[in-house]
N, C-alpha and C. Protein backbone atom coordinates (compact mmCIF):
# COMPACT_ATOMS: atom_id res chain seq x y z
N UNK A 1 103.83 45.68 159.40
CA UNK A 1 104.01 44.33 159.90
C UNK A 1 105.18 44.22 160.86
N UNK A 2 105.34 45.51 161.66
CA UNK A 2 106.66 45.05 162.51
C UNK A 2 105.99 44.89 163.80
N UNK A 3 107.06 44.22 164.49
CA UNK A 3 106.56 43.89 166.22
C UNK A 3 105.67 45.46 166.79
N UNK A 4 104.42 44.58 167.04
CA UNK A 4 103.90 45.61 168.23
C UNK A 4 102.73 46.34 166.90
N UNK A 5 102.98 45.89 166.05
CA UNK A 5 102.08 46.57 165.18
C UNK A 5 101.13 45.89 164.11
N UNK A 6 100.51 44.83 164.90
CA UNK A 6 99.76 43.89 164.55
C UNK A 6 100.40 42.33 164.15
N UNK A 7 99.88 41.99 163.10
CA UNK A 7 100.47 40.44 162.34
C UNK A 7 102.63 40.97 162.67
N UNK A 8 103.17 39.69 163.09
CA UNK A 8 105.03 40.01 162.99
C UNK A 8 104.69 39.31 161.62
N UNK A 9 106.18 40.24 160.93
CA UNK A 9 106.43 39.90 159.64
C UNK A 9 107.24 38.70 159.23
N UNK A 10 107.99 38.17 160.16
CA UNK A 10 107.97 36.58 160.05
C UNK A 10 106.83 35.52 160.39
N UNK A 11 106.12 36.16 161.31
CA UNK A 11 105.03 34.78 161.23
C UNK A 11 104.02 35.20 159.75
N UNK A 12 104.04 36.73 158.92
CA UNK A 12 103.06 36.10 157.59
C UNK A 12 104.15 35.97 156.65
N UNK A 13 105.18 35.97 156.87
CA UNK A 13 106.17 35.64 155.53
C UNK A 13 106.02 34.06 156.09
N UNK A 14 106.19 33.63 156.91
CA UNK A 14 106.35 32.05 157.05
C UNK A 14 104.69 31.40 157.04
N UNK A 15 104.08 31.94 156.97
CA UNK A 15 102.56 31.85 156.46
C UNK A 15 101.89 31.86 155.47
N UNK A 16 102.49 33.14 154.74
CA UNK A 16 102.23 33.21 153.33
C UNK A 16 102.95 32.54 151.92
N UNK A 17 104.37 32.20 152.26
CA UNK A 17 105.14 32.06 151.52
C UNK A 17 105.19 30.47 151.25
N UNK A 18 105.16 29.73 151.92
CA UNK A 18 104.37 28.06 151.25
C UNK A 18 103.50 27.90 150.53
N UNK A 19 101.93 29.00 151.06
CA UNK A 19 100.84 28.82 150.41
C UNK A 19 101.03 28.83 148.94
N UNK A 20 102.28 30.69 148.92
CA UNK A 20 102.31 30.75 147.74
C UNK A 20 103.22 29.93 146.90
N UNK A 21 104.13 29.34 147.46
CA UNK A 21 104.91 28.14 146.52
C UNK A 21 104.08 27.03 146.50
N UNK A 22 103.08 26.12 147.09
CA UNK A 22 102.08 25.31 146.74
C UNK A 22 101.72 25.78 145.72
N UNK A 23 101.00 26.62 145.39
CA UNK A 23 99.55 27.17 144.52
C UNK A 23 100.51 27.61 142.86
N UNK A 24 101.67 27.49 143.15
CA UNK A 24 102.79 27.90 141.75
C UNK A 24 102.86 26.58 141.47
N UNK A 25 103.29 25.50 142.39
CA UNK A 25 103.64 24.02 141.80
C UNK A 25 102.58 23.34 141.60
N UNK A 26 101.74 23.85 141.87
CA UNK A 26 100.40 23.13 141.11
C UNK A 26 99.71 23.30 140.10
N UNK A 27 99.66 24.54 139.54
CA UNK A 27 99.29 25.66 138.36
C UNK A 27 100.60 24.60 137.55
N UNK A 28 101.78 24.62 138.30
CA UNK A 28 102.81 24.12 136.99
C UNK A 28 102.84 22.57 136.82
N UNK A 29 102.72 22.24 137.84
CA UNK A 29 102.80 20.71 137.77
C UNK A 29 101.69 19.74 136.71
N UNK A 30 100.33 20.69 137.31
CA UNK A 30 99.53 20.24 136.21
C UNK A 30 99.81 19.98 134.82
N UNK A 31 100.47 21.01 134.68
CA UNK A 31 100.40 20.76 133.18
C UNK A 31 101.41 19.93 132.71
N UNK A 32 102.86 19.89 133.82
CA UNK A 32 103.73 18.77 132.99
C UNK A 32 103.46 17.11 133.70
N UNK A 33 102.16 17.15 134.12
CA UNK A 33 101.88 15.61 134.42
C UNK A 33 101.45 15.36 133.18
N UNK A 34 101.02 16.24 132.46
CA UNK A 34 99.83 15.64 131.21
C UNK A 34 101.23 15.60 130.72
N UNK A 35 102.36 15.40 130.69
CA UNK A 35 103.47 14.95 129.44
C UNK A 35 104.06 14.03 130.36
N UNK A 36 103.42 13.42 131.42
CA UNK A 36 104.24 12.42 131.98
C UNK A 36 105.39 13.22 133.01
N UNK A 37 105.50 14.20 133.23
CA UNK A 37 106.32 14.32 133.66
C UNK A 37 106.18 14.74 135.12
N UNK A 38 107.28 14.53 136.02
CA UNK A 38 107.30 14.59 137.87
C UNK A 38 108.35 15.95 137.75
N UNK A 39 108.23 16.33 138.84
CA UNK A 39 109.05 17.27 139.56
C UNK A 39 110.83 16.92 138.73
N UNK A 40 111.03 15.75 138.98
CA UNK A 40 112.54 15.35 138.89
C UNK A 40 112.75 15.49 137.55
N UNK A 41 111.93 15.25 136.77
CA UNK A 41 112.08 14.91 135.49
C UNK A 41 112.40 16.75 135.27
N UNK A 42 111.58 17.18 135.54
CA UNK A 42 111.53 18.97 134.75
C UNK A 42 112.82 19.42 135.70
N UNK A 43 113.01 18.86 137.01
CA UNK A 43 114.87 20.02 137.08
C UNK A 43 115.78 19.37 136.11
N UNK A 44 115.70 17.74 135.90
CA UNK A 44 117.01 17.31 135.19
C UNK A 44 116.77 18.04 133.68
N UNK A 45 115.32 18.35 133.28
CA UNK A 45 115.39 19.14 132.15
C UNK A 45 116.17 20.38 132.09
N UNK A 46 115.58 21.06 133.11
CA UNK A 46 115.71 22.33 133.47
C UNK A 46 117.75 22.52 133.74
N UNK A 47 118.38 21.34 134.20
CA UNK A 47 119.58 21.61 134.28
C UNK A 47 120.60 21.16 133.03
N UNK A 48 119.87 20.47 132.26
CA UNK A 48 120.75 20.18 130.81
C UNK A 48 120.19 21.25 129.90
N UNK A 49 119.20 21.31 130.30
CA UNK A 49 118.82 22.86 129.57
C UNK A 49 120.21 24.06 129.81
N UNK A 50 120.27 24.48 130.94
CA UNK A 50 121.01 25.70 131.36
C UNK A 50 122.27 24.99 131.13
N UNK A 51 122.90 23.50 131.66
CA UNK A 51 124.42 23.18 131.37
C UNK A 51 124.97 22.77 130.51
N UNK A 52 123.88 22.21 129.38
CA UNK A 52 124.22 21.14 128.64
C UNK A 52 124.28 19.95 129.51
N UNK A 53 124.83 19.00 128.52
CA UNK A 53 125.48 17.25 128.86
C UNK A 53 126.26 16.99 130.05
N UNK A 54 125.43 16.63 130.93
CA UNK A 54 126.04 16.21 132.30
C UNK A 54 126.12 14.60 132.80
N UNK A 55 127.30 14.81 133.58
CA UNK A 55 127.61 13.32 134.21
C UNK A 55 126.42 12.83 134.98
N UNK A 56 126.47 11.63 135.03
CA UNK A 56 125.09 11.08 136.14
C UNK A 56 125.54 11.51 137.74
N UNK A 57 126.89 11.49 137.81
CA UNK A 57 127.49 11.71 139.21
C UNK A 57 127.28 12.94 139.45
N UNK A 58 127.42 14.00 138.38
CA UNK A 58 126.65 15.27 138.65
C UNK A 58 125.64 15.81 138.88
N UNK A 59 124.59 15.13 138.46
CA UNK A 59 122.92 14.89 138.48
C UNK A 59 122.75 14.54 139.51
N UNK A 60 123.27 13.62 140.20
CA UNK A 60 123.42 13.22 141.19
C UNK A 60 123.58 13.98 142.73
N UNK A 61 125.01 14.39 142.24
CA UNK A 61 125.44 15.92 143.29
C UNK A 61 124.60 16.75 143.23
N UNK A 62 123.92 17.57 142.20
CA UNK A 62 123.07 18.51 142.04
C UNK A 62 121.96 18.49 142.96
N UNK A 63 121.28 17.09 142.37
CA UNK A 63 120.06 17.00 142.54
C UNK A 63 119.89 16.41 144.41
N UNK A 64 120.74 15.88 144.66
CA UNK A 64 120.99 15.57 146.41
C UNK A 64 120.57 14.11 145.96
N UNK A 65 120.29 13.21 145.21
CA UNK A 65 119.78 12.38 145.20
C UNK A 65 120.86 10.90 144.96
N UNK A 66 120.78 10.12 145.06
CA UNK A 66 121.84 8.92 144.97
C UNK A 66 121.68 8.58 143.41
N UNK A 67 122.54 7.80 142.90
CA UNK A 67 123.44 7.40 141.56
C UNK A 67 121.40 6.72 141.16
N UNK A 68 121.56 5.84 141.61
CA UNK A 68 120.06 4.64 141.66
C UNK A 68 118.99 5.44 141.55
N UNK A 69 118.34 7.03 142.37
CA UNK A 69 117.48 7.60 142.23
C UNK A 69 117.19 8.39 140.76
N UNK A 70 118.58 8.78 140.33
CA UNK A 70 118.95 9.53 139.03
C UNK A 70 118.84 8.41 137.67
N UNK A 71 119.33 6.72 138.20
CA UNK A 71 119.42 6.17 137.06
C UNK A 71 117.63 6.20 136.83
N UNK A 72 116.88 5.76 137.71
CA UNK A 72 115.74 5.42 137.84
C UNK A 72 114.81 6.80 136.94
N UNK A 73 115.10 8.38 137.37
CA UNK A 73 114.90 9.64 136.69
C UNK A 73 115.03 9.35 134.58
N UNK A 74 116.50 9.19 134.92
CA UNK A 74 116.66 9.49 133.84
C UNK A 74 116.66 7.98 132.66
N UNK A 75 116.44 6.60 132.92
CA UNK A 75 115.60 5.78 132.40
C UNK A 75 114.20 6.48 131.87
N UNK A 76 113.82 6.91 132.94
CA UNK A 76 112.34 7.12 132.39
C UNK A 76 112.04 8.29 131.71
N UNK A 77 113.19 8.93 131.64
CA UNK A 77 113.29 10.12 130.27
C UNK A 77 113.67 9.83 129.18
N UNK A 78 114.28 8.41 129.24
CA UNK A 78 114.49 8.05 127.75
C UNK A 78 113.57 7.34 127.13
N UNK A 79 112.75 6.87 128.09
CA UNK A 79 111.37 6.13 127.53
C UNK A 79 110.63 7.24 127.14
N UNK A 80 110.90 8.18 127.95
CA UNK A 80 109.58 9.22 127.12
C UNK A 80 110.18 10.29 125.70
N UNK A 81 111.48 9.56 125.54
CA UNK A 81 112.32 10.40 124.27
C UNK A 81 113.03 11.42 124.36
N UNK A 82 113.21 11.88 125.60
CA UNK A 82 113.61 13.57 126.31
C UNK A 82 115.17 13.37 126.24
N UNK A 83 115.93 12.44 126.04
CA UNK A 83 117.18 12.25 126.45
C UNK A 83 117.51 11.11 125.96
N UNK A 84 119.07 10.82 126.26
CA UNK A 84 119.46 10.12 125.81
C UNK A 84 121.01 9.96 126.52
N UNK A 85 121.91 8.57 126.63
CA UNK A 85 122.81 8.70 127.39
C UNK A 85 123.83 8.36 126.50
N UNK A 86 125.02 9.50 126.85
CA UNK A 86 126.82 9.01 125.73
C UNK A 86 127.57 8.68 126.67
N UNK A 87 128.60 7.52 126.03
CA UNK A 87 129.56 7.23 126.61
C UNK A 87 130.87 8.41 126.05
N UNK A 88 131.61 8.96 126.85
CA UNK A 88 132.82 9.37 126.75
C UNK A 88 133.35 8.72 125.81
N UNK A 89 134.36 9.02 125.10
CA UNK A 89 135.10 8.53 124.12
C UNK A 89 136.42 8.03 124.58
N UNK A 90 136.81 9.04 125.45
CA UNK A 90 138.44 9.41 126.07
C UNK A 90 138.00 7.97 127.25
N UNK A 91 136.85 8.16 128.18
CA UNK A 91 136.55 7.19 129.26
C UNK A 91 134.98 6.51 129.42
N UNK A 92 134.94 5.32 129.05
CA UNK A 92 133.87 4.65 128.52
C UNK A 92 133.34 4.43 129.64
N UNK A 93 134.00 4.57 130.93
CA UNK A 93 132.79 4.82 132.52
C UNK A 93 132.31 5.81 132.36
N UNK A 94 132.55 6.81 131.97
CA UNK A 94 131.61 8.14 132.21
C UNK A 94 130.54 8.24 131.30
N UNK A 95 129.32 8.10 131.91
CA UNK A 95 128.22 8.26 131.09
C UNK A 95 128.15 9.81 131.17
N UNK A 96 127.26 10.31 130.28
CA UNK A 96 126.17 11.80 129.91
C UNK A 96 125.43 11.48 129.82
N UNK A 97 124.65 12.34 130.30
CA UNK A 97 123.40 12.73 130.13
C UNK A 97 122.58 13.55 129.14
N UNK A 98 122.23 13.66 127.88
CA UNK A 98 122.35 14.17 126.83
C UNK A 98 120.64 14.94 126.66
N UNK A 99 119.84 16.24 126.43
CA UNK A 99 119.19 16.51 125.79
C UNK A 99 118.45 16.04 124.45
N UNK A 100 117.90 15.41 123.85
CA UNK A 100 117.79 15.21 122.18
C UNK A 100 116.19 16.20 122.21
N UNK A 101 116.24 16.20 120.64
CA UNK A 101 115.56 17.36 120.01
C UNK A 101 114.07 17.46 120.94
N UNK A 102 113.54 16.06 120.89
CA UNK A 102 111.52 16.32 121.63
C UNK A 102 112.35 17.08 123.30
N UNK A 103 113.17 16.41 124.39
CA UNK A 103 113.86 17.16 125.61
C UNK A 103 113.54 18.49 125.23
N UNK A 104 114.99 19.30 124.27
CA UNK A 104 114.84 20.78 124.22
C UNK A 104 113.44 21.40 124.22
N UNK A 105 112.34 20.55 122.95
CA UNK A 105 111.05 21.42 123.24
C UNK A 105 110.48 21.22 124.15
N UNK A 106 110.57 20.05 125.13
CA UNK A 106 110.03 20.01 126.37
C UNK A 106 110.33 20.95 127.12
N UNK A 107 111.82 21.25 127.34
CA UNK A 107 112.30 22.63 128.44
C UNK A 107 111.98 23.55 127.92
N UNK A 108 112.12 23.49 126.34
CA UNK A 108 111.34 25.53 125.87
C UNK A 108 109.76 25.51 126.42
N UNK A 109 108.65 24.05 126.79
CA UNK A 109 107.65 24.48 127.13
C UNK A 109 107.82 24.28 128.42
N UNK A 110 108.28 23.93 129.34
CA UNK A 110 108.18 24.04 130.89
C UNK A 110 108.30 25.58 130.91
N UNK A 111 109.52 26.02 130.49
CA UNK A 111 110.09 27.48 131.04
C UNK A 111 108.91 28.40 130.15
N UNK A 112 108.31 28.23 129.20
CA UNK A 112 107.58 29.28 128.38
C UNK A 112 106.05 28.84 129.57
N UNK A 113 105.84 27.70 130.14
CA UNK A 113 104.64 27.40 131.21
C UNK A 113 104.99 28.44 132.04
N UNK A 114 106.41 27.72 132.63
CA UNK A 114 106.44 29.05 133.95
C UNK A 114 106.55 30.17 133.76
N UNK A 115 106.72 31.22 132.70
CA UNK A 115 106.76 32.47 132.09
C UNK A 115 105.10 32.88 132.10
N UNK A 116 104.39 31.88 132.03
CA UNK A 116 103.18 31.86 131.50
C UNK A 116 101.94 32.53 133.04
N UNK A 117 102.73 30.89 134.10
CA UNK A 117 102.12 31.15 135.10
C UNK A 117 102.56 32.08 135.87
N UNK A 118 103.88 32.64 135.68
CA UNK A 118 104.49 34.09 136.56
C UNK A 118 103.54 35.27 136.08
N UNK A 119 103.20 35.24 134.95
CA UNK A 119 102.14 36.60 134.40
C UNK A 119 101.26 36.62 135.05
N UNK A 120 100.44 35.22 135.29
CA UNK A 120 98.81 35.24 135.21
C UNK A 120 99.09 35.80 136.70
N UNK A 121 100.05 34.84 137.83
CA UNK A 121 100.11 34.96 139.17
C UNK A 121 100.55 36.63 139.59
N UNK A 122 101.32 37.29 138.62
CA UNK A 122 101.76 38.79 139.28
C UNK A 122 100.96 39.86 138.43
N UNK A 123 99.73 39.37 137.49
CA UNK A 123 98.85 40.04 137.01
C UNK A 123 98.02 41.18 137.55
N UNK A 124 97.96 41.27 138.94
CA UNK A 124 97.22 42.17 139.97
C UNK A 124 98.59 43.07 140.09
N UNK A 125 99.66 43.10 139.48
CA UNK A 125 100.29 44.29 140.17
C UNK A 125 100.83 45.16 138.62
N UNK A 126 100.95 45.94 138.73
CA UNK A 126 100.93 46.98 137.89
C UNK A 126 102.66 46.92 137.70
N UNK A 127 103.22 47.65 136.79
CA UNK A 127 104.39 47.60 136.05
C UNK A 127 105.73 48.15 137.23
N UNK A 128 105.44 49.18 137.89
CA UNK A 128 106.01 49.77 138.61
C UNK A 128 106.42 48.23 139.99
N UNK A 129 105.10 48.21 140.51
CA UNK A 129 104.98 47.02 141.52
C UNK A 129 106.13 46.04 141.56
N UNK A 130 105.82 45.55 140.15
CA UNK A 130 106.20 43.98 139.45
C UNK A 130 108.33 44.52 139.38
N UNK A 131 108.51 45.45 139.10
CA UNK A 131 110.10 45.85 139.50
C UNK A 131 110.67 45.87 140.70
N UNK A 132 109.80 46.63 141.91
CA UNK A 132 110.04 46.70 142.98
C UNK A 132 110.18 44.87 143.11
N UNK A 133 109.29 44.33 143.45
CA UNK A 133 109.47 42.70 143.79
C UNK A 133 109.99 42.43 142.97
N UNK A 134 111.16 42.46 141.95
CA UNK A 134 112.03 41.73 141.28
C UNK A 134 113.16 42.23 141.56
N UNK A 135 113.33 43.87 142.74
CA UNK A 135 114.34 44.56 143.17
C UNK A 135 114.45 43.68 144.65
N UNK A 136 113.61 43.53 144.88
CA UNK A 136 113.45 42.75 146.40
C UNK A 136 113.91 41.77 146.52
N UNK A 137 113.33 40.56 145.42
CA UNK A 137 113.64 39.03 145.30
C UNK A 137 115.18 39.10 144.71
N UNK A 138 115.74 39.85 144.47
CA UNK A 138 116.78 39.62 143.88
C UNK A 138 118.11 40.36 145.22
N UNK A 139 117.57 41.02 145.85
CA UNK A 139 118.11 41.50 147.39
C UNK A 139 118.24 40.61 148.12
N UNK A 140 116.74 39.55 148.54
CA UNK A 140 116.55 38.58 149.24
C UNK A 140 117.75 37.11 148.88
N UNK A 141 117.97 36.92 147.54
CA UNK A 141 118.57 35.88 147.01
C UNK A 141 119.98 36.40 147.00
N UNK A 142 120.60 37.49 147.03
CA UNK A 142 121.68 38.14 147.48
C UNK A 142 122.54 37.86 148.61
N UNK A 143 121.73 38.21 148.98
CA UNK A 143 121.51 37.53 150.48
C UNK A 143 122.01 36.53 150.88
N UNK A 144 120.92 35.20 150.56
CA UNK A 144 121.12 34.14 150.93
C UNK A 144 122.53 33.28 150.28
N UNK A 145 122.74 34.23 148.92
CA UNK A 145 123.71 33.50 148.66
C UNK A 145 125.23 33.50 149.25
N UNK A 146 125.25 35.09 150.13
CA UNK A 146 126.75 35.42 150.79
C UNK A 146 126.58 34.38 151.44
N UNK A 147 125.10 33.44 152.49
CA UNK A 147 125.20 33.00 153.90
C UNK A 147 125.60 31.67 153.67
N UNK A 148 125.78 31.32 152.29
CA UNK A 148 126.13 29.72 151.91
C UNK A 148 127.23 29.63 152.68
């Protein structure tokens, strides 16, 4: 795939590589609509999962989204039981953002989904394969992270 030798390898990496992030968020998405849940809802899972109890101003920062977009998120995670919000003790402005017990099994099944759909999707490659592209993707993300 290099110049002069058919397809350039940026025009099928920039070709191929949407298709294949579409066809992942849809395999995944499906399944957490049937729990009610959007895109926003499964990172704020996905990040009290990995941080614990976070500020809304942090959710906020994280997520790129304004104070109002996050209250609006995370309202509607407490209607669905996933969470729950504490006031600071020391400072009664600072809300959290809190996990409660149905949340955690929600994030053990998002992440055990996406564990699920990473198999079925890298199923065509054999054991050897499946290292190399986890030697690669992890080169590639190397990478990108010096260029921050």
């Amino acid at each position: 795939m290099e110049k002069g030798k058919g397809v350039h390898f940026g025009d099928e990496v920039s070709r191929v590589l949407p298709l294949i992030i579409r066809e992942v968020s849809r395999r995944q998405m499906s399944v957490f609509s049937k729990g009610g849940l959007g895109l926003p809802h499964v990172v704020v899972l996905d990040l009290l999962r990995e941080r614990g109890a976070c500020r809304m101003g942090e959710l906020a920062g994280t997520l790129h989204l304004t104070m109002s977009a996050v209250t609006g998120i995370v309202d509607r995670m407490i209607k669905l039981g996933l969470v729950k919000r504490e006031r600071c003790v020391e400072d009664r402005r600072v809300v959290r953002v809190v996990l409660v017990k149905k949340g955690e099994e929600a994030a053990r099944r998002v992440s055990e989904e996406r564990r699920n759909t990473a198999e079925d999707i890298f199923s065509v490659l054999g054991a050897s394969e499946k290292r190399e592209y986890l030697r690669l993707l992890r080169k590639v993300y190397n990478n990108l992270k010096k260029k921050r």
